[in-house]
Protein backbone atom coordinates (compact mmCIF):
# COMPACT_ATOMS: atom_id res chain seq x y z
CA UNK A 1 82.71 159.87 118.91
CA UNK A 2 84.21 157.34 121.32
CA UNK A 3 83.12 156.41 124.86
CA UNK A 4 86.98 157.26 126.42
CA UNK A 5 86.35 161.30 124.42
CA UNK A 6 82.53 162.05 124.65
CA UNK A 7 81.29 165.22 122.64
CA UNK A 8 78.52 166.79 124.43
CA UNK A 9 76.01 169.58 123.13
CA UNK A 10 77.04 171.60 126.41
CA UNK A 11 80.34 173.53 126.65
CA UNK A 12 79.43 174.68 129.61
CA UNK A 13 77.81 173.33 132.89
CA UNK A 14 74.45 174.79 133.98
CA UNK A 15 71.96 174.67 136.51
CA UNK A 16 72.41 171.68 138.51
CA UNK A 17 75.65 170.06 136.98
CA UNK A 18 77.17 173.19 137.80
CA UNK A 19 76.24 172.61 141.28
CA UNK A 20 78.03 169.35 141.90
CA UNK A 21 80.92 169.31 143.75
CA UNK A 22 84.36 168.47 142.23
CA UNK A 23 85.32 165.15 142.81
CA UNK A 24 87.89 164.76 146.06
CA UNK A 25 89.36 161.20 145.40
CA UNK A 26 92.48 160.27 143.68
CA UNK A 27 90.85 158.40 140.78
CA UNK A 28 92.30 159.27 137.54
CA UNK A 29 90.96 159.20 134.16
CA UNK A 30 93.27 156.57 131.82
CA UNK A 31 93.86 158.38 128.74
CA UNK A 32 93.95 156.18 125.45
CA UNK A 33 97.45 156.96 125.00
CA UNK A 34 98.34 155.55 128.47
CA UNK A 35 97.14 152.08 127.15
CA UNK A 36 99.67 149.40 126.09
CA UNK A 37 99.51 149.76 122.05
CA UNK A 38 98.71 146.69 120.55
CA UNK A 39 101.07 145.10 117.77
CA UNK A 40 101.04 142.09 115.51
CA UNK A 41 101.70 138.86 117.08
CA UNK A 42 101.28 135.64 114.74
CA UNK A 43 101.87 132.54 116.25
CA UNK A 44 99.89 129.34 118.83
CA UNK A 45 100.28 130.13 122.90
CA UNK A 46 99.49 126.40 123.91
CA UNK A 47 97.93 127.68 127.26
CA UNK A 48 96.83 125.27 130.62
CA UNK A 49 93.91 126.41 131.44
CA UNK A 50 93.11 126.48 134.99
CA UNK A 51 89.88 125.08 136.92
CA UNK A 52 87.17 128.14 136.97
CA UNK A 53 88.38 129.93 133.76
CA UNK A 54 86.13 130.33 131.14
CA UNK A 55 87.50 130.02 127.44
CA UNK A 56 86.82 133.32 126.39
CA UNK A 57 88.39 134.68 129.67
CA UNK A 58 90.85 132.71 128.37
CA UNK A 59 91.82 134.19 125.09
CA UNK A 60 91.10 137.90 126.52
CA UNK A 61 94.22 137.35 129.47
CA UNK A 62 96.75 135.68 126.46
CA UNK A 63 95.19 139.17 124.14
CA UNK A 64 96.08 141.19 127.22
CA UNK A 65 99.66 139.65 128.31
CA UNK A 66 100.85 140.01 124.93
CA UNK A 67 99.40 143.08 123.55
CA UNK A 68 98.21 141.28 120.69
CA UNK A 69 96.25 142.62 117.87
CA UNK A 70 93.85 139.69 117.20
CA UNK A 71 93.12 136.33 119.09
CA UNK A 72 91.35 133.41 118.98
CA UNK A 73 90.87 129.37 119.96
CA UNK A 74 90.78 126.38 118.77
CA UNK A 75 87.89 124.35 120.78
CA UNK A 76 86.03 125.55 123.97
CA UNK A 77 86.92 124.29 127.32
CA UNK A 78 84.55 124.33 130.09
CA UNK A 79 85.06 126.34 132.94
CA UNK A 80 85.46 123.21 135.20
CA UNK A 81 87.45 121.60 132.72
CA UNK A 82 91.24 122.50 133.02
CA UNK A 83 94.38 121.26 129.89
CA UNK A 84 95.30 122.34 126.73
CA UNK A 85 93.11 125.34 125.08
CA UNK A 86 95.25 126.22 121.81
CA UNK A 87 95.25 130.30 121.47
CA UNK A 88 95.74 131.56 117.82
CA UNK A 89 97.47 134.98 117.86
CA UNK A 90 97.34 136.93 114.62
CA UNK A 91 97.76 134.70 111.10
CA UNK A 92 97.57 131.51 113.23
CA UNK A 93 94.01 132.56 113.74
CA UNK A 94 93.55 131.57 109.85
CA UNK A 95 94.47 128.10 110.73
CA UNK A 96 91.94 127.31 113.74
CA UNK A 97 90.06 124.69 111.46
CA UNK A 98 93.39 122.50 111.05
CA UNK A 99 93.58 122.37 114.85
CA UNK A 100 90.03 122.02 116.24
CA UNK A 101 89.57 119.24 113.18
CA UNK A 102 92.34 117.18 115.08
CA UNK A 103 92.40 114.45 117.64
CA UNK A 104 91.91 115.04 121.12
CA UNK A 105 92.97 113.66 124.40
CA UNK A 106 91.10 113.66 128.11
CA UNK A 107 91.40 112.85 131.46
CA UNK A 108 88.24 112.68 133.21
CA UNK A 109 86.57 111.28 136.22
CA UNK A 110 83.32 109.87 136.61
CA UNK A 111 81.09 109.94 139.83
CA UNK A 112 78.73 107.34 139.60
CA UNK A 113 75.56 107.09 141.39
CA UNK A 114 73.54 110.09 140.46
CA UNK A 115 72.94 112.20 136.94
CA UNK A 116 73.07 116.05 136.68
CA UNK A 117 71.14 118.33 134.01
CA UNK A 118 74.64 119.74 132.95
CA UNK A 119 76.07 115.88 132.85
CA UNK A 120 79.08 117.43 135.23
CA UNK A 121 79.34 118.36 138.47
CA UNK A 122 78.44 121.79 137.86
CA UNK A 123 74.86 121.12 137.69
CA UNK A 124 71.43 120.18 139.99
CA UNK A 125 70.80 115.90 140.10
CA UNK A 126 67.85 115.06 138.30
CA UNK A 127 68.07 111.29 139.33
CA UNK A 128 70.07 109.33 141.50
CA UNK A 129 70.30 105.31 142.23
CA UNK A 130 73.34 105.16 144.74
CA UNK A 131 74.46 102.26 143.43
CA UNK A 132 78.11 101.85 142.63
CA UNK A 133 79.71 99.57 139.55
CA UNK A 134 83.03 97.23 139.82
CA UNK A 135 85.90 98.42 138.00
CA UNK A 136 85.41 95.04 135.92
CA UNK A 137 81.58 96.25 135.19
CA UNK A 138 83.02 99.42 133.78
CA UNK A 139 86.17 98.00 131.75
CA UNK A 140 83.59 95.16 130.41
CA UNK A 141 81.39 97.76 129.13
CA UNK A 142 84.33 100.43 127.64
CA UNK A 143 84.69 98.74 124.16
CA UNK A 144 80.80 99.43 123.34
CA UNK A 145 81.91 103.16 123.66
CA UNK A 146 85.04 102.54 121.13
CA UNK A 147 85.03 103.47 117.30
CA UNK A 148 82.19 105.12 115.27
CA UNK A 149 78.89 105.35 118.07
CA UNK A 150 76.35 107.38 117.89
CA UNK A 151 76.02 110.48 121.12
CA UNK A 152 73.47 112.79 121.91
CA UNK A 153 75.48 116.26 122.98
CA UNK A 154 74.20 117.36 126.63
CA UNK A 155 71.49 119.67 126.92
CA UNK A 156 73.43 122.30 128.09
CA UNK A 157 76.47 122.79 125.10
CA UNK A 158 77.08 125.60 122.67
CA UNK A 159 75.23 123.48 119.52
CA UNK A 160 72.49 125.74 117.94
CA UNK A 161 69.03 125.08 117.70
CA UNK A 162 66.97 127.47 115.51
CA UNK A 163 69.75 130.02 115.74
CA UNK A 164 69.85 129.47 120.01
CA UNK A 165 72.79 127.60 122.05
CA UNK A 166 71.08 124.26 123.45
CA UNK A 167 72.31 125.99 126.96
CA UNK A 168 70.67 129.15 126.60
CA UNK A 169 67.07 127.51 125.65
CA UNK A 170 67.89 124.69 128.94
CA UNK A 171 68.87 128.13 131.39
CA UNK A 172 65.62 129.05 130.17
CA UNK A 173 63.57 125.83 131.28
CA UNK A 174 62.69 124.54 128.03
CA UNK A 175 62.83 121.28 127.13
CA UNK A 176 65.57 120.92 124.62
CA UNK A 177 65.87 117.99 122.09
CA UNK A 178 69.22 117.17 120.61
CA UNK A 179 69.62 114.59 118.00
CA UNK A 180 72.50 111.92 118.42
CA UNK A 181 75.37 112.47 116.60
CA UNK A 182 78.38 110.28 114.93
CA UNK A 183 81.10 110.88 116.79
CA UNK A 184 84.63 108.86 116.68
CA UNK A 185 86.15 107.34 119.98
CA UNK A 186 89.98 105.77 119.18
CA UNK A 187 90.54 104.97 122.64
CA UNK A 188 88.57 104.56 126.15
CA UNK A 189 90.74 102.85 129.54
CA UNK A 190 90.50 103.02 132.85
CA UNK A 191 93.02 104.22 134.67
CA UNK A 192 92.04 104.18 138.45
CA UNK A 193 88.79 102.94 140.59
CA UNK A 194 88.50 104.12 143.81
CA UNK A 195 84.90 104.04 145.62
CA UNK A 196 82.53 105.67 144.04
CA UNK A 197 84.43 107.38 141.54
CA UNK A 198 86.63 105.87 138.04
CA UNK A 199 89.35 108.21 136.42
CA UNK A 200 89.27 107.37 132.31
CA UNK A 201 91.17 108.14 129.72
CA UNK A 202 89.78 108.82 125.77
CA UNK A 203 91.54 109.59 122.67
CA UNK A 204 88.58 110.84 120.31
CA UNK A 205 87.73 113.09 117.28
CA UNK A 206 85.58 116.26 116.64
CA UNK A 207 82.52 117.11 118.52
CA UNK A 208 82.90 114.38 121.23
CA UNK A 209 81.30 115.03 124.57
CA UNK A 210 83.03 113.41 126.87
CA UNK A 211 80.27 114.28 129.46
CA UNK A 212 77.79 112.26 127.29
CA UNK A 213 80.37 109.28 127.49
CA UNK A 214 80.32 110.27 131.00
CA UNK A 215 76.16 110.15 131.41
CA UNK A 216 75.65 107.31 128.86
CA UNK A 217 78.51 104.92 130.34
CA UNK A 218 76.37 105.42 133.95
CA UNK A 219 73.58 104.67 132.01
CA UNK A 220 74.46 101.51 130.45
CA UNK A 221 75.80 100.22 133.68
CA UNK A 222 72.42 101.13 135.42
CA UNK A 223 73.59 102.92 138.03
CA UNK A 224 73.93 106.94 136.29
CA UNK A 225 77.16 108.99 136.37
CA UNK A 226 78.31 112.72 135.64
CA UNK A 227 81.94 113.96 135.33
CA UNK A 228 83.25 115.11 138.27
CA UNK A 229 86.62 116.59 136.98
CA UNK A 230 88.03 117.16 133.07
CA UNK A 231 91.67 117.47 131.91
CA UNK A 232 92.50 117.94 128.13
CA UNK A 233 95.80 116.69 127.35
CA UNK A 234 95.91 117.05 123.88
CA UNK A 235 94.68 118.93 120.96
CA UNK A 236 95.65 118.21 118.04
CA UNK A 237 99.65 119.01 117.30
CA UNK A 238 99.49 120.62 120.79
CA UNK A 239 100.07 118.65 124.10
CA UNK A 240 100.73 119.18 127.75
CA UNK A 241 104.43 119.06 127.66
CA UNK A 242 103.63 122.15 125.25
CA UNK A 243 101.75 124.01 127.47
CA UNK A 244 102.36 127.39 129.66
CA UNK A 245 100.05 128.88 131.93
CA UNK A 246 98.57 132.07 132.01
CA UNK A 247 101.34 133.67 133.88
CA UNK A 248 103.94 132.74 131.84
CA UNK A 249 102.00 133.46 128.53
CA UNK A 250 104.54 136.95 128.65
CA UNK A 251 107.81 135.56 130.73
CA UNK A 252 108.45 132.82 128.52
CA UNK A 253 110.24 133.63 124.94
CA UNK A 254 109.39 130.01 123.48
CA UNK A 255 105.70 130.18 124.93
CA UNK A 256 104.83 131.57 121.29
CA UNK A 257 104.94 128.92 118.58
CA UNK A 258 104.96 129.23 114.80
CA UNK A 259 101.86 129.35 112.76
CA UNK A 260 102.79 126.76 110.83
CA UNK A 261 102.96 124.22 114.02
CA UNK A 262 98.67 123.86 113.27
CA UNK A 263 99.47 122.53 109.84
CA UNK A 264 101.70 119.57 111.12
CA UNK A 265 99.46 116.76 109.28
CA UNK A 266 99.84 118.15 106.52
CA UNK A 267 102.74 118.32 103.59
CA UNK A 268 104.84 120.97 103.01
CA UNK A 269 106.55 122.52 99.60
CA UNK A 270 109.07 125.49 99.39
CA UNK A 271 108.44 127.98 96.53
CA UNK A 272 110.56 131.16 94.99
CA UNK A 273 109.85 134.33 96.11
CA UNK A 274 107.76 134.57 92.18
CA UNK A 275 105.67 131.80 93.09
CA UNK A 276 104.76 133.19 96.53
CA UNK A 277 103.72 136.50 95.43
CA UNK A 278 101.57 134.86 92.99
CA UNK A 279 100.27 132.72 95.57
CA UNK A 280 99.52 135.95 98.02
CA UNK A 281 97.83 137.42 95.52
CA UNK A 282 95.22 134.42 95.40
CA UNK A 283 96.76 133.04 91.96
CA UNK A 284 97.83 129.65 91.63
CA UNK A 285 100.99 128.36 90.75
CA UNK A 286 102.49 125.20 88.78
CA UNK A 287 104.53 123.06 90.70
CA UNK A 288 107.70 121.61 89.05
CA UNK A 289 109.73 118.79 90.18
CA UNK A 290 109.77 115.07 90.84
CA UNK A 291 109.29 115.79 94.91
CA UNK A 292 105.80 118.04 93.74
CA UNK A 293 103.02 116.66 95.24
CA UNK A 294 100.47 115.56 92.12
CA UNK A 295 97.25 116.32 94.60
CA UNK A 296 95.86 116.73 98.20
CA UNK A 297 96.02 119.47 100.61
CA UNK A 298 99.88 121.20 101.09
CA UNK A 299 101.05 124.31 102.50
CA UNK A 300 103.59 126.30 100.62
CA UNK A 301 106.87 128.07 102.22
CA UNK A 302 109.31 130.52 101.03
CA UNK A 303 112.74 130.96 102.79
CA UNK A 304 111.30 129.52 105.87
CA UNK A 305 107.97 131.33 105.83
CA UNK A 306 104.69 130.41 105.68
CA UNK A 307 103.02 131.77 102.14
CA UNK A 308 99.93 129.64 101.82
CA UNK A 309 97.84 126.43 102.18
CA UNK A 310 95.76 124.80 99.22
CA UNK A 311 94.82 122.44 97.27
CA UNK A 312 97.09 120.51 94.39
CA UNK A 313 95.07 120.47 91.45
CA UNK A 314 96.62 118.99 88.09
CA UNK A 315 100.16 119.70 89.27
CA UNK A 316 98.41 123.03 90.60
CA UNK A 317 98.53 124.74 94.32
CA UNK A 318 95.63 126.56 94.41
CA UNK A 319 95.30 129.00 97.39
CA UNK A 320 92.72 128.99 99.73
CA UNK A 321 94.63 130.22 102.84
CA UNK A 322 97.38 133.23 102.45
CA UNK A 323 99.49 134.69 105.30
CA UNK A 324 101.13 138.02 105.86
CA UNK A 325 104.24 137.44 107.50
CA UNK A 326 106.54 139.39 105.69
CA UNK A 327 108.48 136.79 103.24
C-alpha cells in the first residue's frame, strides 16, 4: 500500500460519499509514472548557498535538479549564513567524513553593542551596552582567539544533549548548559571597520562556531557582539571559485565533480583490475613496488576509477571504504 495508490475496504461509494459532488476544477492527480525517474549520480555539486536557505532545503533542490538517487552534505550552514555547502551525490556520499574533517574558511561580520540568545542576528537581545570598540581594540585582542582555545558552542546549535539538539531544549525555554570545547583557529584578521560593525576573516578546523568567536570576542572587549552576516568560503578541497548556485546545479555540465575530489589530502595508488575486485569485495591486497606506500591512509584507483580508501598495514591496503562506479 502506498499513499499515491490507496486500497480501501469499499469498492463502492455509499451513503454520504456517494452524495458528494464530483469535483469541477482542473486539478489533476500526478501519477507515479509522470514523476522524473531517479538515476545514479556519484559525484560533489559545490553549491552557494543563498541567504534564507536552510541546509536540508538545500540538498532536497540539488536531489530534485538532478534526479539523483541519494544525497547528502558535508557540514550544516545556517539559514542566514550564505557560501560553500558541499552536496555529496551518490558514492561521494561515502566520503562526507574526509570533507567535513577539513579546514574551513568564513567571512563574517560582527555587530557590536548588544548579545542575542542565538549569538546572530536571527535572535531576541538578551543584553546590550551600546558601546562600540576601535578597530585597534579588536585587532589587539584577535591573537587570544588564534590556535588551540577552548569555545562553548551557542545554545541554540545541532550538538546533542541527552539524545536532544541544544536548540530544540533552548526553543523550549530551558536552560541549556554546554561545555567548552577545543576547537582550532589557524587564522583570525580584520578586514574592514566601519561604525558599529567589523567584517573578519577565520581560517579554522572542525566544530568551530564562529558565532561563539563572534559573542566571546564582544565579550572580551566589554562591549558584547553577535554576527550580523556569515559567508563560507571554503570547505575543505571545495572553494568559492568552485561553486554554482542552485540554478545552475542542472545547466552546468562541470557543476558535478568527481568523488574522488573529497579525498584530495590524501595519497593515491593505481591497482589491476585483480587487486580491485579483491578490494570491492572487502579483501585486502599486497602492495608491490618501490612507489607503495609502507603505511597511512591511501585511496586505491583502477584505470582512472575510484576502487577504495584504507589503511596500509604491513605493505597491506586494507579496505574500509569501497565504491561502485563501474571499473
Amino acid at each position: 500500500m502506498t499513499q499515491d495508490d490507496p486500497q480501501r475496504p469499499q469498492d463502492h461509494p455509499t451513503g454520504q460519499e456517494a452524495q458528494r459532488p464530483a469535483r469541477t476544477d482542473n486539478r489533476q492527480r500526478r501519477h507515479p509514472q509522470d514523476r522524473p525517474k531517479k538515476r545514479d549520480v556519484n559525484g560533489w555539486i559545490v553549491l552557494d548557498k543563498g541567504v534564507g536557505m536552510t541546509s536540508t532545503h538545500a540538498v532536497a533542490a540539488v536531489k530534485r535538479a538532478l534526479s539523483a538517487k541519494k544525497a547528502g552534505h558535508a557540514g550544516t550552514l545556517d539559514p542566514l549564513a550564505s557560501g560553500i555547502l558541499p552536496i555529496a551525490l551518490g558514492e561521494a556520499t561515502k566520503t562526507v567524513p574526509f570533507v567535513m574533517d577539513g579546514r574551513k574558511s568564513y567571512v563574517f561580520t560582527v555587530e557590536w553593542g548588544s548579545e542575542t540568545d542565538t549569538d546572530d542576528a536571527e535572535g531576541r537581545i538578551v543584553d546590550a551596552t551600546g558601546k562600540i570598540p576601535q578597530a585597534s581594540d579588536v585587532e589587539a585582542l584577535l591573537p587570544r582567539f588564534v590556535g588551540s582555545i577552548e569555545q562553548v558552542p551557542p545554545r541554540f546549535s545541532a550538538i546533542k544533549i541527552q539524545g536532544e539538539r541544544a536548540y530544540d531544549l533552548a526553543r523550549d525555554g530551558e536552560i541549556v548548559e554546554l561545555q567548552p570545547r577545543t576547537v582550532e583557529i589557524d587564522r583570525l584578521a580584520l578586514v574592514a571597520h566601519d561604525g558599529n560593525r567589523s567584517v573578519l576573516e577565520a581560517d579554522c578546523g572542525k566544530g568551530t562556531y564562529v558565532r561563539a568567536i563572534a559573542r566571546d570576542l564582544g565579550r572580551a572587549l566589554g562591549c558584547l557582539g553577535h554576527v550580523a552576516a556569515l559567508r563560507r568560503t571554503r570547505v575543505g578541497p571545495f572553494a568559492e571559485e568552485d561553486a554554482v548556485s542552485v540554478d545552475e546545479v542542472a545547466t552546468e555540465p562541470a557543476a558535478l565533480r568527481p568523488v574522488e575530489t573529497a579525498l584530495s589530502d590524501l595519497p593515491s595508488i593505481t591497482v589491476s583490475r585483480d587487486m580491485a575486485g579483491r578490494l570491492m569485495r572487502g579483501q585486502s591486497v599486497i602492495l608491490r613496488g618501490r612507489e607503495a606506500p609502507l603505511s597511512g591512509k591511501i585511496y586505491a584507483t583502477c584505470n582512472g576509477v575510484l576502487v577504495a580508501v584504507g589503511d596500509v598495514e604491513r605493505g597491506e591496503l586494507v579496505p574500509h571504504r569501497v565504491f561502485n562506479l563501474g571499473v
